[in-house]
Structure formats: structure tokens, C-alpha cells
PDB file of N, CA and C in Angstrom:
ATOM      1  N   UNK A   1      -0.410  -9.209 -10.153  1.00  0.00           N
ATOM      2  CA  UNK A   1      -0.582  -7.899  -9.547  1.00  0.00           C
ATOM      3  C   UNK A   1       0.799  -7.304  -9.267  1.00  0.00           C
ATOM      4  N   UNK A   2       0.313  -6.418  -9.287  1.00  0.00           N
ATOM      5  CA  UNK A   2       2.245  -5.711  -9.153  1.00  0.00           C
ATOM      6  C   UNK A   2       2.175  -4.856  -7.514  1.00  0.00           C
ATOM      7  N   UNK A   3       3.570  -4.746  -7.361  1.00  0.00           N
ATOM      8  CA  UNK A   3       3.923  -4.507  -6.447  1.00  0.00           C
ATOM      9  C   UNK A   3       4.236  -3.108  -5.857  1.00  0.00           C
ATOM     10  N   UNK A   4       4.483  -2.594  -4.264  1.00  0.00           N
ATOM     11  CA  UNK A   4       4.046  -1.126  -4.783  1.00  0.00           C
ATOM     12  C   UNK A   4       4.841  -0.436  -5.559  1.00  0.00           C
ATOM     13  N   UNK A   5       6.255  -0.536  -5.783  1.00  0.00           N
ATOM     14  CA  UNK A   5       7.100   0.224  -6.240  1.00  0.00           C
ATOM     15  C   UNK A   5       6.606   0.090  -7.760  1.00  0.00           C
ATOM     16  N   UNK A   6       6.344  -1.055  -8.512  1.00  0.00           N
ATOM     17  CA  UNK A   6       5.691  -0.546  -9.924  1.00  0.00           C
ATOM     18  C   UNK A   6       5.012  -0.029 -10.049  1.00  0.00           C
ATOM     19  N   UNK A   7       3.566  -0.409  -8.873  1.00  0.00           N
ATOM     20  CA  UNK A   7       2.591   0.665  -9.103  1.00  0.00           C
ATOM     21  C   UNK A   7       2.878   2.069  -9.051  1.00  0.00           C
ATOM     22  N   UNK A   8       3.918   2.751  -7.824  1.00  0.00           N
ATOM     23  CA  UNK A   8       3.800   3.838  -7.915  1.00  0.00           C
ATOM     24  C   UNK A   8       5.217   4.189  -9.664  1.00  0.00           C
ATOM     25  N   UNK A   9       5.834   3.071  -9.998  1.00  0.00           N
ATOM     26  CA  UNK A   9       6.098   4.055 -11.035  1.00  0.00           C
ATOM     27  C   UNK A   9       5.193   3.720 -12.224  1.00  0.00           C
ATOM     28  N   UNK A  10       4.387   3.104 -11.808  1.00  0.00           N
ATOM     29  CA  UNK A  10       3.170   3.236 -13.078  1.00  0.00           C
ATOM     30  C   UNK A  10       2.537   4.971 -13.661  1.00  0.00           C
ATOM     31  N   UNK A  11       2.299   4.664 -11.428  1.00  0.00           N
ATOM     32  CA  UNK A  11       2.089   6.416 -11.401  1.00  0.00           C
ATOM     33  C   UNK A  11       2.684   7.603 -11.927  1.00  0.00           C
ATOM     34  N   UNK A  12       3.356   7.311 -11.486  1.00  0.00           N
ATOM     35  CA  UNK A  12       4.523   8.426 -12.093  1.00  0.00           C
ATOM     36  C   UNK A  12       4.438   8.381 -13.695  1.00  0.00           C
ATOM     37  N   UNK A  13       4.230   7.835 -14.489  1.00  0.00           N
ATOM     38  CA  UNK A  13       4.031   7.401 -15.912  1.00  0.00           C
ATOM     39  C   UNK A  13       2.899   8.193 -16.546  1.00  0.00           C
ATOM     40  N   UNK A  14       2.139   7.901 -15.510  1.00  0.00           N
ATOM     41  CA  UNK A  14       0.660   8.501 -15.467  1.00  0.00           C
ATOM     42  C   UNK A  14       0.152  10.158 -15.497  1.00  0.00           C
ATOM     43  N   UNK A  15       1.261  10.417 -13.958  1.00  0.00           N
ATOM     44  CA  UNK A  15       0.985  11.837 -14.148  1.00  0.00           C
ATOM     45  C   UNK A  15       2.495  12.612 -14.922  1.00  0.00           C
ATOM     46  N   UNK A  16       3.649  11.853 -15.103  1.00  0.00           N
ATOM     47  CA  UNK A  16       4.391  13.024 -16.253  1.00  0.00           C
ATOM     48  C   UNK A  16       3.719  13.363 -17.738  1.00  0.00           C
ATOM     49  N   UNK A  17       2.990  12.449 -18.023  1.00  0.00           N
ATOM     50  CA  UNK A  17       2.295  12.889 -18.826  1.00  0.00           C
ATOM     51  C   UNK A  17       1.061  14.468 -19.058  1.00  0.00           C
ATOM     52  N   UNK A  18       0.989  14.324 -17.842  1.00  0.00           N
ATOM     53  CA  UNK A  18       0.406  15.630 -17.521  1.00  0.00           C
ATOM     54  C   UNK A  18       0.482  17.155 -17.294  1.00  0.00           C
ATOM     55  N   UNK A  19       1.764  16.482 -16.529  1.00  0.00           N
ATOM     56  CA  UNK A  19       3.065  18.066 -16.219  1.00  0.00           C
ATOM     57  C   UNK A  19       4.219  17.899 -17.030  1.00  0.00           C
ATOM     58  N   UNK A  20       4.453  16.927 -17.575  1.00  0.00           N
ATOM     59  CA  UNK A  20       5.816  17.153 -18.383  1.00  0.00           C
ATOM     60  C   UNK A  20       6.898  16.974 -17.704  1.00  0.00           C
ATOM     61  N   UNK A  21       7.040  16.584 -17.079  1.00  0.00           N
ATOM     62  CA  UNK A  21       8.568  16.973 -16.229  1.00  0.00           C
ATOM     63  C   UNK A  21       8.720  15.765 -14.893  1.00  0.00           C
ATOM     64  N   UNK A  22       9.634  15.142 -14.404  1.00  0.00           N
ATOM     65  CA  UNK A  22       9.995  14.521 -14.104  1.00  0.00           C
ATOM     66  C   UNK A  22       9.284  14.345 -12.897  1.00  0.00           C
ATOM     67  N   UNK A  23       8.854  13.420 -12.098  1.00  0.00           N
ATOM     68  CA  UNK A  23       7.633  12.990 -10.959  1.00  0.00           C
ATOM     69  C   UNK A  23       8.684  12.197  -9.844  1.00  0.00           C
ATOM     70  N   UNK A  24       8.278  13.031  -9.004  1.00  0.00           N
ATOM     71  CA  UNK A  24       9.326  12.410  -7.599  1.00  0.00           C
ATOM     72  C   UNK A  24       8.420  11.486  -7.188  1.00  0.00           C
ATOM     73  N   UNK A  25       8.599  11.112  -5.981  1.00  0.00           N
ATOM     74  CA  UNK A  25       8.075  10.278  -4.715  1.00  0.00           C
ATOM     75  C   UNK A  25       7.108  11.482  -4.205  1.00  0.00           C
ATOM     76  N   UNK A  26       7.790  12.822  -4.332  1.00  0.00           N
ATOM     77  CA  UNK A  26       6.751  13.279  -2.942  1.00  0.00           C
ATOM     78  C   UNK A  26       5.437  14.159  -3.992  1.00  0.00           C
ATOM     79  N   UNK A  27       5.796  14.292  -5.282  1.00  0.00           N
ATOM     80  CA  UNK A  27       4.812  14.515  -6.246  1.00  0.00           C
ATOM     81  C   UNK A  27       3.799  13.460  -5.968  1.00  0.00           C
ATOM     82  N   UNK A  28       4.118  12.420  -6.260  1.00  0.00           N
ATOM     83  CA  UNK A  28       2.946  11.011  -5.862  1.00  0.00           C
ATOM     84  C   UNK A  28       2.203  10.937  -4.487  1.00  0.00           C
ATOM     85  N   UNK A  29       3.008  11.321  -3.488  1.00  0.00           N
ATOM     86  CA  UNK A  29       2.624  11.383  -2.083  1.00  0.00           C
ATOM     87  C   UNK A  29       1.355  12.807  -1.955  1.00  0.00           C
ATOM     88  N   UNK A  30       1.873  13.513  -2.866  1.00  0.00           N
ATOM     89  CA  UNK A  30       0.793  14.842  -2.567  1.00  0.00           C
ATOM     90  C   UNK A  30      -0.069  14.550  -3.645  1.00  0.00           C
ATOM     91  N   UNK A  31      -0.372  13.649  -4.498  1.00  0.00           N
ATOM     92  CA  UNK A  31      -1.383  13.698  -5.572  1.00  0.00           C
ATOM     93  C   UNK A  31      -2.598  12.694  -4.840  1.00  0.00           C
ATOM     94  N   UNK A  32      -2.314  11.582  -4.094  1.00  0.00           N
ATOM     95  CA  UNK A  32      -2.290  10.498  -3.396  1.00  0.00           C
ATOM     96  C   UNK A  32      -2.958  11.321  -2.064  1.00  0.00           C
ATOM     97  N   UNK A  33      -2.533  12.481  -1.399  1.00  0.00           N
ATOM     98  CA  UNK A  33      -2.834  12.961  -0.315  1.00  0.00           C
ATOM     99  C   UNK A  33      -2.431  12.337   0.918  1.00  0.00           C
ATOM    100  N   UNK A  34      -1.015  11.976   0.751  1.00  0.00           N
ATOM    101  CA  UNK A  34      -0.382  11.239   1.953  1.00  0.00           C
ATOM    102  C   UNK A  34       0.744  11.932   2.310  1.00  0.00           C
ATOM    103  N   UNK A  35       0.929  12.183   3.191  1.00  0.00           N
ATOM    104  CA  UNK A  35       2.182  12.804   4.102  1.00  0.00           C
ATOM    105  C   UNK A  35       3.353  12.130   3.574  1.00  0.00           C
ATOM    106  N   UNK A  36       4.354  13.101   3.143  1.00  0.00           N
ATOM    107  CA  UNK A  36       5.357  12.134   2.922  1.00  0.00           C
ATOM    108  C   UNK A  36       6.236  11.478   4.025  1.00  0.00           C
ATOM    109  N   UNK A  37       6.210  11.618   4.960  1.00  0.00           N
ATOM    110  CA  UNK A  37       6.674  10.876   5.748  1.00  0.00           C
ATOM    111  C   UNK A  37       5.780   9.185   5.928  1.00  0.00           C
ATOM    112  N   UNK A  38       4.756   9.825   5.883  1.00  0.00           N
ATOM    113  CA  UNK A  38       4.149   8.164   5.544  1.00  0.00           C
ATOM    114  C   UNK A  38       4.504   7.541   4.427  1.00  0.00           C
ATOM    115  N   UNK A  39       4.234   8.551   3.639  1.00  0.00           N
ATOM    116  CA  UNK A  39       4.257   7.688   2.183  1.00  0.00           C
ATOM    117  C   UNK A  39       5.921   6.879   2.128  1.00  0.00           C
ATOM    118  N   UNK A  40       7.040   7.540   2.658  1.00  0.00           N
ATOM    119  CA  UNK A  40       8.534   7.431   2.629  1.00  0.00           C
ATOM    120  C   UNK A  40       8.251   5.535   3.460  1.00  0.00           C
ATOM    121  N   UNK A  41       7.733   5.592   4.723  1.00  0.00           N
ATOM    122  CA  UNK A  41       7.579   4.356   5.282  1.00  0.00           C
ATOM    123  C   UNK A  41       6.687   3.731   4.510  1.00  0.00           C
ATOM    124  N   UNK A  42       5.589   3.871   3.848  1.00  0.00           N
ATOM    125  CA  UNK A  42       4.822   2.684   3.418  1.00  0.00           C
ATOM    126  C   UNK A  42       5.662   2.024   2.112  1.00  0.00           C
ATOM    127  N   UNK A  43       6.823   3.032   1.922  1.00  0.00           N
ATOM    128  CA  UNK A  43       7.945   2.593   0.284  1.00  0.00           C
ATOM    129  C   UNK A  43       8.752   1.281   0.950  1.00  0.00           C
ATOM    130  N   UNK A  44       9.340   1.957   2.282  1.00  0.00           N
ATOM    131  CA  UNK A  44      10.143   0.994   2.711  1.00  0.00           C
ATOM    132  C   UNK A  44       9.674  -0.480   3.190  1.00  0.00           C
ATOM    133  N   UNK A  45       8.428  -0.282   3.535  1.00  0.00           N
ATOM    134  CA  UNK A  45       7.771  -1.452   4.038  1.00  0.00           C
ATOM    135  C   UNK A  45       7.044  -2.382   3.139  1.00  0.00           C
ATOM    136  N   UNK A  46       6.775  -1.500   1.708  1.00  0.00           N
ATOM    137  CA  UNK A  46       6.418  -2.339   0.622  1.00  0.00           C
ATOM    138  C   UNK A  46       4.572  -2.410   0.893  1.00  0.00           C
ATOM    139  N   UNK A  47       4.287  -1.472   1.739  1.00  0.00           N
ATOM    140  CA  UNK A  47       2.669  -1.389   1.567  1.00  0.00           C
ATOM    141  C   UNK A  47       2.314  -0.542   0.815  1.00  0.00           C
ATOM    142  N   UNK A  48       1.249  -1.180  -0.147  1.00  0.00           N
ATOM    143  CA  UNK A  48       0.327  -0.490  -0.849  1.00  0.00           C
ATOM    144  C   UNK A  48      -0.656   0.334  -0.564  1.00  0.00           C
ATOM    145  N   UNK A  49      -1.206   1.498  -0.620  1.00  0.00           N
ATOM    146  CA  UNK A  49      -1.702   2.591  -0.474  1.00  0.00           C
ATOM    147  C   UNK A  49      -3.322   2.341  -1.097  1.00  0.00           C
ATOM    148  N   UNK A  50      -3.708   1.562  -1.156  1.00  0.00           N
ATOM    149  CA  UNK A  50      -5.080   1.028  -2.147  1.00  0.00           C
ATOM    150  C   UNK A  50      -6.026   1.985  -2.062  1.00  0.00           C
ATOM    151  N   UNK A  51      -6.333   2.460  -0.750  1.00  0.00           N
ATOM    152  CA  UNK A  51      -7.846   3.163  -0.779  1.00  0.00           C
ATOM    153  C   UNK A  51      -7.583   4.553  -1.114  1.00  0.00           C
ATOM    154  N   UNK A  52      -6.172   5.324  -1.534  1.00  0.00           N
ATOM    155  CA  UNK A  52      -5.968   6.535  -1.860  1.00  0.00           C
ATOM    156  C   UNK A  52      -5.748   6.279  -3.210  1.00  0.00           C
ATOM    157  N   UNK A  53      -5.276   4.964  -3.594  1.00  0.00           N
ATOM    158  CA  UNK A  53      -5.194   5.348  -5.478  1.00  0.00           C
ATOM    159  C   UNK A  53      -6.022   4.687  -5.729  1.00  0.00           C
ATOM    160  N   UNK A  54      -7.392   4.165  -5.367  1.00  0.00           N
ATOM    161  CA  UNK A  54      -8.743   3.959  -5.926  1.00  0.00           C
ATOM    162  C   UNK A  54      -9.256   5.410  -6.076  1.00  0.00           C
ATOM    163  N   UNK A  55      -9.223   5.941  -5.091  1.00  0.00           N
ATOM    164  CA  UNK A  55      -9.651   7.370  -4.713  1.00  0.00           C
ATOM    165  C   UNK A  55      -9.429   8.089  -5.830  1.00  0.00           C
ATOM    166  N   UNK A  56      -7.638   8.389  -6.277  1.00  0.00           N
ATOM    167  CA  UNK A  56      -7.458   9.109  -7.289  1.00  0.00           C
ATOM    168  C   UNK A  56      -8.034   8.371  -8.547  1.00  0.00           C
ATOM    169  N   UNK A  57      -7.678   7.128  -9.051  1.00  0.00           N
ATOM    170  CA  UNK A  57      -8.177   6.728 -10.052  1.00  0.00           C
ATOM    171  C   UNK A  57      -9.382   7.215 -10.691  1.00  0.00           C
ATOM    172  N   UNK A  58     -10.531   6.729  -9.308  1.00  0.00           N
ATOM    173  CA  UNK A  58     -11.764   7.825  -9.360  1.00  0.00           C
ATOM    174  C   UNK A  58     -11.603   9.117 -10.117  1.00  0.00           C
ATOM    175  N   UNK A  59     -11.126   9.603  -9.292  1.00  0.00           N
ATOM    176  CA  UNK A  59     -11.070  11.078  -9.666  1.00  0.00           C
ATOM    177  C   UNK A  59     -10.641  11.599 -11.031  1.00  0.00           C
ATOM    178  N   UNK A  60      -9.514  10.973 -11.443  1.00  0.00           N
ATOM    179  CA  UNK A  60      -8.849  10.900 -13.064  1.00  0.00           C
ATOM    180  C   UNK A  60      -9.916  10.091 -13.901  1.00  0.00           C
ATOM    181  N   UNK A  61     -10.721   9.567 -13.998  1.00  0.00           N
ATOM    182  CA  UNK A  61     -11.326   8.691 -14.628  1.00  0.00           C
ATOM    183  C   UNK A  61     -10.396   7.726 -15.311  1.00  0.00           C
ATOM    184  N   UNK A  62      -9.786   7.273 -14.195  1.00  0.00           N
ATOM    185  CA  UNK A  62      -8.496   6.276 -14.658  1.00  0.00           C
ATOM    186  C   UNK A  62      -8.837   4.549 -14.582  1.00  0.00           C
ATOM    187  N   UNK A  63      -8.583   3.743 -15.172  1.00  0.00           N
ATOM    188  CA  UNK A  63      -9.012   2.173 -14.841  1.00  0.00           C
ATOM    189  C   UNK A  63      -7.884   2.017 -14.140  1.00  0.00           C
ATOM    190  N   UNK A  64      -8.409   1.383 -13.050  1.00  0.00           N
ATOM    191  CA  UNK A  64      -7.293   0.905 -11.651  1.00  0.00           C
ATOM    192  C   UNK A  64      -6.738  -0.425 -12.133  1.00  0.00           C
ATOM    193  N   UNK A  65      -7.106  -1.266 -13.256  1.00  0.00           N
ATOM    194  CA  UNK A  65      -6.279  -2.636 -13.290  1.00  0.00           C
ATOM    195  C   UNK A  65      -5.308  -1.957 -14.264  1.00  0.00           C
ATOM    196  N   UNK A  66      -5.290  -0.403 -14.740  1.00  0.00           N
ATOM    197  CA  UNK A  66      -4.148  -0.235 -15.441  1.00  0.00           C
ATOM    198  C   UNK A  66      -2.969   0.122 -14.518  1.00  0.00           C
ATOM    199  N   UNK A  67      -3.198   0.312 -13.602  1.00  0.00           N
ATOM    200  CA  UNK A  67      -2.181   0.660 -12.022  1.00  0.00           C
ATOM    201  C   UNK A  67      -2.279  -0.410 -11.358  1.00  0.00           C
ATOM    202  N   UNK A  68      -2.727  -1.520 -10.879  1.00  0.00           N
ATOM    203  CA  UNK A  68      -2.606  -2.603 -10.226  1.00  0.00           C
ATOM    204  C   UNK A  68      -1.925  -3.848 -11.151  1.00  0.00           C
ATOM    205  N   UNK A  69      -2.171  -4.113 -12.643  1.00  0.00           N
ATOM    206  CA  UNK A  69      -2.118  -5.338 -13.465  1.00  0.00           C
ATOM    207  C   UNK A  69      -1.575  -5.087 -14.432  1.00  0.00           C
ATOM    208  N   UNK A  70      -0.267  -6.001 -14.746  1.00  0.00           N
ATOM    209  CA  UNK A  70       0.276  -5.945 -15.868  1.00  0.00           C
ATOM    210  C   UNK A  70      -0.550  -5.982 -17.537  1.00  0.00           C
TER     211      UNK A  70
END
């Protein structure tokens, strides 16, 4: 299982594909629907965000072991 910083640049992988153009932290934080001030601490602390990128996954009709598993 990977960890959050891959996952979120999984993310990021995920949605430049969409917009074209380069995907910050706080792009992920607002796709995710997390404050970036949270989202900034849950980076530093190395917690994973699970029940908001199940959420999106959902929503994208995305498979979540392609964001959780190598």
C-alpha cells in the first residue's frame, strides 16, 4: 500500500490528465474537499485522507486500488 504522499501524487497524475496543466497540493485539497490548511497538516503528519478519496474515486468512476496499490 502506498503512502500518502504517493497516493496524493498518484492523484495528481490522475487529475493533470484532465486539466492539462500542472496540479498543486491545494488543487488536490479542493478536489478532495478539504481545507487546505488541513490538508497542509494531514501532508506533514503523513495521514491519509481515505474517506474523501473513496468519495472522489466514487465519483470519477475511478478503481481505488489504482490510488492505494502499486
Amino acid at each position: 500500500m502506498r503512502d500518502f504522499r504517493a497516493i496524493i501524487e498518484k492523484l495528481k497524475i490522475y487529475v493533470s490528465d484532465d486539466i492539462k496543466r500542472k496540479v498543486l497540493d491545494k488543487d488536490i485539497s479542493n478536489i478532495l474537499k478539504i481545507n487546505q490548511a488541513r490538508f497542509a497538516t494531514m501532508k506533514k503528519r503523513n495521514v491519509t485522507p481515505y474517506e474523501e478519496i473513496l468519495r472522489f474515486c466514487e465519483a470519477e468512476k475511478l478503481s481505488c486500488s489504482e490510488i492505494f496499490f502499486d
